[in-house]
N, C-alpha and C. Protein backbone atom coordinates (compact mmCIF):
# COMPACT_ATOMS: atom_id res chain seq x y z
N UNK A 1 12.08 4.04 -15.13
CA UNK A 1 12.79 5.32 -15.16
C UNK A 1 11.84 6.44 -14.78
N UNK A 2 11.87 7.16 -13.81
CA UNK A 2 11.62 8.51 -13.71
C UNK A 2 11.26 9.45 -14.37
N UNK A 3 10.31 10.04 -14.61
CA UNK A 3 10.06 11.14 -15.58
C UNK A 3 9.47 12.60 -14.89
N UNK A 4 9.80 13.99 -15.47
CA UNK A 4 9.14 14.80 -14.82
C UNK A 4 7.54 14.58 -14.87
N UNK A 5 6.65 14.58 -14.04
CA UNK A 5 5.57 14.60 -13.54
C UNK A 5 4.76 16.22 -14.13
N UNK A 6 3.90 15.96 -14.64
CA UNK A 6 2.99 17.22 -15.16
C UNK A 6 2.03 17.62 -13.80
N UNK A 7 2.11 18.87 -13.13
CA UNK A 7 1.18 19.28 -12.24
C UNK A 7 0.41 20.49 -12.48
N UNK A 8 -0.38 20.84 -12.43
CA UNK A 8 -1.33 21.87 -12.48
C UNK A 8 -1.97 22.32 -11.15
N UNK A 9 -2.77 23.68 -11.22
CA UNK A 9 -2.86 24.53 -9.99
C UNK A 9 -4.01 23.61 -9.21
N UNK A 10 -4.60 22.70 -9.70
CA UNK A 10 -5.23 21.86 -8.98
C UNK A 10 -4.68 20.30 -8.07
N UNK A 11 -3.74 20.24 -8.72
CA UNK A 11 -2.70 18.90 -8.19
C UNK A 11 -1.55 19.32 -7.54
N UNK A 12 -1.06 20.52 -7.40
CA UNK A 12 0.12 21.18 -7.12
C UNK A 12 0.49 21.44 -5.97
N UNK A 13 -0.55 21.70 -5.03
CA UNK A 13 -0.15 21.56 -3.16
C UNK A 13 -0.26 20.04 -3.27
N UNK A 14 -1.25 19.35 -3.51
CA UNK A 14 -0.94 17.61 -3.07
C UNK A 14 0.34 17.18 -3.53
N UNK A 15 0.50 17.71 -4.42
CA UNK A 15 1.91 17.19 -5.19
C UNK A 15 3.15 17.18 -4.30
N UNK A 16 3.19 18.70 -3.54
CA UNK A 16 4.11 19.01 -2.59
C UNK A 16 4.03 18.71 -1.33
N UNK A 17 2.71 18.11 -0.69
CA UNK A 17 2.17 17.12 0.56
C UNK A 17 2.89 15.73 0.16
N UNK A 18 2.99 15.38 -0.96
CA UNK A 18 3.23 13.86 -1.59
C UNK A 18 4.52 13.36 -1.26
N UNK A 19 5.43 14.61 -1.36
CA UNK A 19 6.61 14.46 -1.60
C UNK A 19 7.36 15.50 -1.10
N UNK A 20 8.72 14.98 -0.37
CA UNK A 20 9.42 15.69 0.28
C UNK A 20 10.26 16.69 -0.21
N UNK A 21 10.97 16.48 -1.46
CA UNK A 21 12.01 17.41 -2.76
C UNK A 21 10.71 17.07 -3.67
N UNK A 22 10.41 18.44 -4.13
CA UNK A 22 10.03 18.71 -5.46
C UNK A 22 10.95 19.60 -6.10
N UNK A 23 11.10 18.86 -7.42
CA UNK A 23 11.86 20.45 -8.51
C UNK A 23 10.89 20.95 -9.33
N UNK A 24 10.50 21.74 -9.24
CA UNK A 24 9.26 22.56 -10.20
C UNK A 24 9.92 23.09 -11.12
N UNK A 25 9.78 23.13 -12.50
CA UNK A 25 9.41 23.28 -13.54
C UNK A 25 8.92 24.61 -14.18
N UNK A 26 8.95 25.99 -14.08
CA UNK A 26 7.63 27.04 -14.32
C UNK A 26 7.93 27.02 -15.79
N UNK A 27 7.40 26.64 -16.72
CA UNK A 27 7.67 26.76 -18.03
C UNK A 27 6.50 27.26 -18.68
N UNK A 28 6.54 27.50 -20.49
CA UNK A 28 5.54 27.67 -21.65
C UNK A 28 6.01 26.92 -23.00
N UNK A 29 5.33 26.37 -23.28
CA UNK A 29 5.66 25.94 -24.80
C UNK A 29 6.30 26.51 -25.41
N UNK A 30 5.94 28.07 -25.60
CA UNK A 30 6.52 28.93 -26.90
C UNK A 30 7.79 29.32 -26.43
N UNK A 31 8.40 28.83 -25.08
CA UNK A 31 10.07 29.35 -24.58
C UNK A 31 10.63 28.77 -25.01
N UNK A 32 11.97 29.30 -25.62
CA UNK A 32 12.96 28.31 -26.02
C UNK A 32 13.78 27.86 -25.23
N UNK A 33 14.49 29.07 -24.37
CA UNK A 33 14.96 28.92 -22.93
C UNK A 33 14.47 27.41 -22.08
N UNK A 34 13.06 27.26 -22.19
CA UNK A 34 12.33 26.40 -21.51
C UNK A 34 12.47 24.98 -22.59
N UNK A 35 12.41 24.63 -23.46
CA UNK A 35 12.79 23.77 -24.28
C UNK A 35 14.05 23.22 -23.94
N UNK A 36 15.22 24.05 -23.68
CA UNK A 36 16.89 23.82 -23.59
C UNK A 36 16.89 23.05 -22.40
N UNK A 37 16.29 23.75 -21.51
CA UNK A 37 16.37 23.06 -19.89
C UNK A 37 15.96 22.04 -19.41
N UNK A 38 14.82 21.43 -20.07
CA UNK A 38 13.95 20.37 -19.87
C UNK A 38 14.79 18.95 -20.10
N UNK A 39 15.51 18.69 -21.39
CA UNK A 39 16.24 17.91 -21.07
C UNK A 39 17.14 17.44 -19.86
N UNK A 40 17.83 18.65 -19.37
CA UNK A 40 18.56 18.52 -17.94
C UNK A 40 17.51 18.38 -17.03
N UNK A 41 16.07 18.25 -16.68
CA UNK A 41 15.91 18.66 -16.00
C UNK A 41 15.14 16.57 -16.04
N UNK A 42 15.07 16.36 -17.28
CA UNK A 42 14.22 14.42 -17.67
C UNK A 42 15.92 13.97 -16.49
N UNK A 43 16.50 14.22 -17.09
CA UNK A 43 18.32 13.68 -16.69
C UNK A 43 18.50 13.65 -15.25
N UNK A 44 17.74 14.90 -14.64
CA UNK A 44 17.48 14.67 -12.75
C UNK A 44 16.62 13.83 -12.67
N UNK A 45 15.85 13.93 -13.00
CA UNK A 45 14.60 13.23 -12.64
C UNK A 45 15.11 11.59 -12.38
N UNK A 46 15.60 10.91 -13.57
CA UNK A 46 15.88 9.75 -13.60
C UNK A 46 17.20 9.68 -12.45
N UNK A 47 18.53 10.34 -12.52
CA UNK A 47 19.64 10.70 -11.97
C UNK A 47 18.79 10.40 -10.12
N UNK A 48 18.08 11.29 -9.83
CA UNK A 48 17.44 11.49 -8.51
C UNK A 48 16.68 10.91 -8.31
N UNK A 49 15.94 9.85 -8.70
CA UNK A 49 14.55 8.67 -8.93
C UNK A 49 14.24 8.17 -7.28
N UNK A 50 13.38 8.21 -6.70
CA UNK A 50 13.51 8.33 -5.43
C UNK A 50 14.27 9.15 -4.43
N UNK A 51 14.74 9.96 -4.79
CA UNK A 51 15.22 11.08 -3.65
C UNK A 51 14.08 12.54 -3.82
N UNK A 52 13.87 12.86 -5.13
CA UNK A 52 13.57 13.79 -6.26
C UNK A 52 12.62 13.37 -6.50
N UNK A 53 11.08 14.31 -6.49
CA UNK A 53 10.45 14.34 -7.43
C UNK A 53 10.43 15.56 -8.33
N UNK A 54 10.86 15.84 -10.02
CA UNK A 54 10.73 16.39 -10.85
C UNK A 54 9.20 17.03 -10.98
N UNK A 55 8.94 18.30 -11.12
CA UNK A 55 7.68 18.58 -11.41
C UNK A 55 7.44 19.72 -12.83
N UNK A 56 6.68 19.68 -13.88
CA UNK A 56 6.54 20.81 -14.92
C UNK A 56 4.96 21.41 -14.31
N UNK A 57 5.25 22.26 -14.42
CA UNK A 57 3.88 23.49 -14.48
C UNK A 57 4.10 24.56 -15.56
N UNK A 58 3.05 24.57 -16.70
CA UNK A 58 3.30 25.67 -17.59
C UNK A 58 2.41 26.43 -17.18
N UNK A 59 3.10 27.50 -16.99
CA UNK A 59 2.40 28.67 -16.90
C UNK A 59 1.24 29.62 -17.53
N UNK A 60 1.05 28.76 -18.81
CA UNK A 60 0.03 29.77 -19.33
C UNK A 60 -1.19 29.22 -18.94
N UNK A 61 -1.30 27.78 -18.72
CA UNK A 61 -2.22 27.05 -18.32
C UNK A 61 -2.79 27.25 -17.23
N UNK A 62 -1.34 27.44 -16.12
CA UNK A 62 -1.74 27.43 -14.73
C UNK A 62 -1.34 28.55 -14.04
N UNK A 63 -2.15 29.88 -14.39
CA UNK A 63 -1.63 30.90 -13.72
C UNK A 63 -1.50 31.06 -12.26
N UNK A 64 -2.36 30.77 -11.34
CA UNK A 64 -2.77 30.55 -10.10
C UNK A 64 -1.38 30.64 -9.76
N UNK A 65 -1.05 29.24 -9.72
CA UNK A 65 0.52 29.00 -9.27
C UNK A 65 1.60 29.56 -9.44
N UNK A 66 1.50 30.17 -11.04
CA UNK A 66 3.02 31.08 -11.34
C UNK A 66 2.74 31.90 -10.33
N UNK A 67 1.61 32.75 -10.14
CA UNK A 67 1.13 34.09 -9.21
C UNK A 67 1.50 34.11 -7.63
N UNK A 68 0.94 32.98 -7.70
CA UNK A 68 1.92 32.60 -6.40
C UNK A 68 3.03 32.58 -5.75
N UNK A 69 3.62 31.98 -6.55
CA UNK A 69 5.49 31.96 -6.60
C UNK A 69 6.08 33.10 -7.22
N UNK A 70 5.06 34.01 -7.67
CA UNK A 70 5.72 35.34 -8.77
C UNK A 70 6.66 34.54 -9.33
N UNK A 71 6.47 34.11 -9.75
CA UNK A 71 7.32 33.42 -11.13
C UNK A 71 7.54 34.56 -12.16
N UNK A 72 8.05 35.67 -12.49
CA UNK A 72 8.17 36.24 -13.37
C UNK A 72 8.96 36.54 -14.78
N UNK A 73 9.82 35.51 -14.81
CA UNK A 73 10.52 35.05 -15.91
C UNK A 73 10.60 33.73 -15.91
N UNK A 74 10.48 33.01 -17.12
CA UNK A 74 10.95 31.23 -16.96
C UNK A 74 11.87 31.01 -17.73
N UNK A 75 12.20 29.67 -17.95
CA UNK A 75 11.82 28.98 -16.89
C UNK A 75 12.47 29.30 -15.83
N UNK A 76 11.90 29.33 -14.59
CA UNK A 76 12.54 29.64 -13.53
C UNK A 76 11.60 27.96 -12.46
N UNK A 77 12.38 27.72 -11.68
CA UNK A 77 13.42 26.24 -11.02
C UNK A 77 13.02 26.59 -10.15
N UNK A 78 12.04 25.99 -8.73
CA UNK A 78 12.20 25.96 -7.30
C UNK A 78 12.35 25.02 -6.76
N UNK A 79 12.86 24.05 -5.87
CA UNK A 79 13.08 23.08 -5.01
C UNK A 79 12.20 23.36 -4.14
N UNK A 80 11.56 22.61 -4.17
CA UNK A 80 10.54 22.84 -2.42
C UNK A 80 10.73 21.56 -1.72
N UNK A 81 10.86 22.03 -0.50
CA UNK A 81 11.60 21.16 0.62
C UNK A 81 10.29 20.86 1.75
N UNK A 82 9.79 20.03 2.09
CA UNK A 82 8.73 19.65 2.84
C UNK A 82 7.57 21.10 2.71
N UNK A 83 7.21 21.35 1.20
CA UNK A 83 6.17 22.53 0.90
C UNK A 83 6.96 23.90 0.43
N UNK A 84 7.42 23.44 1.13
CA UNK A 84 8.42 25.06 0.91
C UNK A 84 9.19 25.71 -0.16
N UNK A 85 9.33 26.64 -0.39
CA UNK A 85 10.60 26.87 -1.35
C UNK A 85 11.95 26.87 -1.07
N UNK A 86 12.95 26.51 -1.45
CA UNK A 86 14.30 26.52 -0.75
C UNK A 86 15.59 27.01 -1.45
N UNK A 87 15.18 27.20 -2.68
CA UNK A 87 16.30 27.55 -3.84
C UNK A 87 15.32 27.57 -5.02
N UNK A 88 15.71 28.83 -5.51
CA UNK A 88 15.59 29.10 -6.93
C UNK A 88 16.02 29.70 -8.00
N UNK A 89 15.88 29.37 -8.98
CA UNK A 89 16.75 29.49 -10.26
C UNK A 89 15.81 29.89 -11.13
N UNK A 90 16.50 30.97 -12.18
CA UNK A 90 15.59 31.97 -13.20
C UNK A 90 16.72 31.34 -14.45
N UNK A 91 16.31 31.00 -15.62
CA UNK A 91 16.46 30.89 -16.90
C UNK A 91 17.64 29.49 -16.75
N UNK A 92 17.80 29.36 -18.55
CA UNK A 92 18.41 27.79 -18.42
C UNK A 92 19.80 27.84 -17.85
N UNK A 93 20.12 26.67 -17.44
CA UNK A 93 21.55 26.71 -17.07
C UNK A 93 22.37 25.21 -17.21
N UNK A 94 23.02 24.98 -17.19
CA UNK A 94 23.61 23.74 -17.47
C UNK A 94 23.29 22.89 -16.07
N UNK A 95 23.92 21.21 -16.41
CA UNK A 95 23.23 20.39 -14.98
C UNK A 95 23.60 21.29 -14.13
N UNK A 96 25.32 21.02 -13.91
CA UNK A 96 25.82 21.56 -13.16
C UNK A 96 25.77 21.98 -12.24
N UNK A 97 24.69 23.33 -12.37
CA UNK A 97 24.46 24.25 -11.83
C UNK A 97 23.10 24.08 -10.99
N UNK A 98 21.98 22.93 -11.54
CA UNK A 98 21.54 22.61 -10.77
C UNK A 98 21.50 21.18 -9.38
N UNK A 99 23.07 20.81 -10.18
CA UNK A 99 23.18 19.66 -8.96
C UNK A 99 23.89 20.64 -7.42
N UNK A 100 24.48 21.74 -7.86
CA UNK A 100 25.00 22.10 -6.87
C UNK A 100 23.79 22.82 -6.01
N UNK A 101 22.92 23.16 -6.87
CA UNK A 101 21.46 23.66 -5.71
C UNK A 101 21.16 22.28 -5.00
N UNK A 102 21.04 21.40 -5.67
CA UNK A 102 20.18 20.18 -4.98
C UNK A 102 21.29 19.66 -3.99
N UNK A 103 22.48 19.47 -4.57
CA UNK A 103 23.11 19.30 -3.25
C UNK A 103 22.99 19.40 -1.98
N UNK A 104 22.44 20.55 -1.93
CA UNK A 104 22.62 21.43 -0.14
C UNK A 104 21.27 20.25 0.30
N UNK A 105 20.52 19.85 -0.15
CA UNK A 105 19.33 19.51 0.29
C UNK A 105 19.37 17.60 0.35
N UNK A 106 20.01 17.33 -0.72
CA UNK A 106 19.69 15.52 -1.40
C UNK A 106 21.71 15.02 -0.61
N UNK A 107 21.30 14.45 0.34
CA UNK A 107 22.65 13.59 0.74
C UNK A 107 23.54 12.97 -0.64
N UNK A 108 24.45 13.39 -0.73
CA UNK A 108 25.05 12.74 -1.82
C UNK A 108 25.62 10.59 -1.41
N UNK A 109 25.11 10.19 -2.25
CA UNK A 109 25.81 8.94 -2.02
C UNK A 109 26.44 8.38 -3.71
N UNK A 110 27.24 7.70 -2.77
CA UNK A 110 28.54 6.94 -3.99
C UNK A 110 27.59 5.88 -5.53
């Protein structure tokens, strides 16, 4: 089974060289917001297991990267598409809402 993958500002471009869909993660321990989401987010991971790679980066750890992405509220959600960013999402939200982002990007099959 699939699990989100822990990356930091040192593993975090290879991470996105590695792999074609990343879902990043910008989280902190002390969020609760960020607590709620994470479950939906183990549920892609496995759900998408080879299409998807799931990624967490907490932010207090790894500022570099939030700074980068101006991440300025979390958790906030990017899809990066061969490096890139392609969709993003600020605070929790139900699956839902993130299968219809991944959609545009992950071929749906039966």
């Amino acid at each position: 089974m699939a699990k989100p993958v822990e990356v930091n500002d040192t593993n975090f471009d290879q991470t996105l060289k590695d792999n074609n869909l990343v879902l990043v993660d910008f989280w902190a321990e002390w969020c609760g917001p960020c607590r709620m989401v994470a479950p939906v987010l183990e549920d892609i991971a496995k759900d998408y297991d080879g299409k998807l790679t799931v990624a967490k980066l907490d932010v207090d750890s790894n500022p570099q990267t939030a700074m980068k992405f101006r991440v300025m509220s979390i958790p906030t959600i990017i899809l990066f598409k061969g490096g890139q960013p392609v969709e993003v999402m600020v605070g929790a939200a139900p699956k839902a809402n993130f299968i219809a982002k991944l959609s545009k990007h992950i071929p749906v099959t039966a």
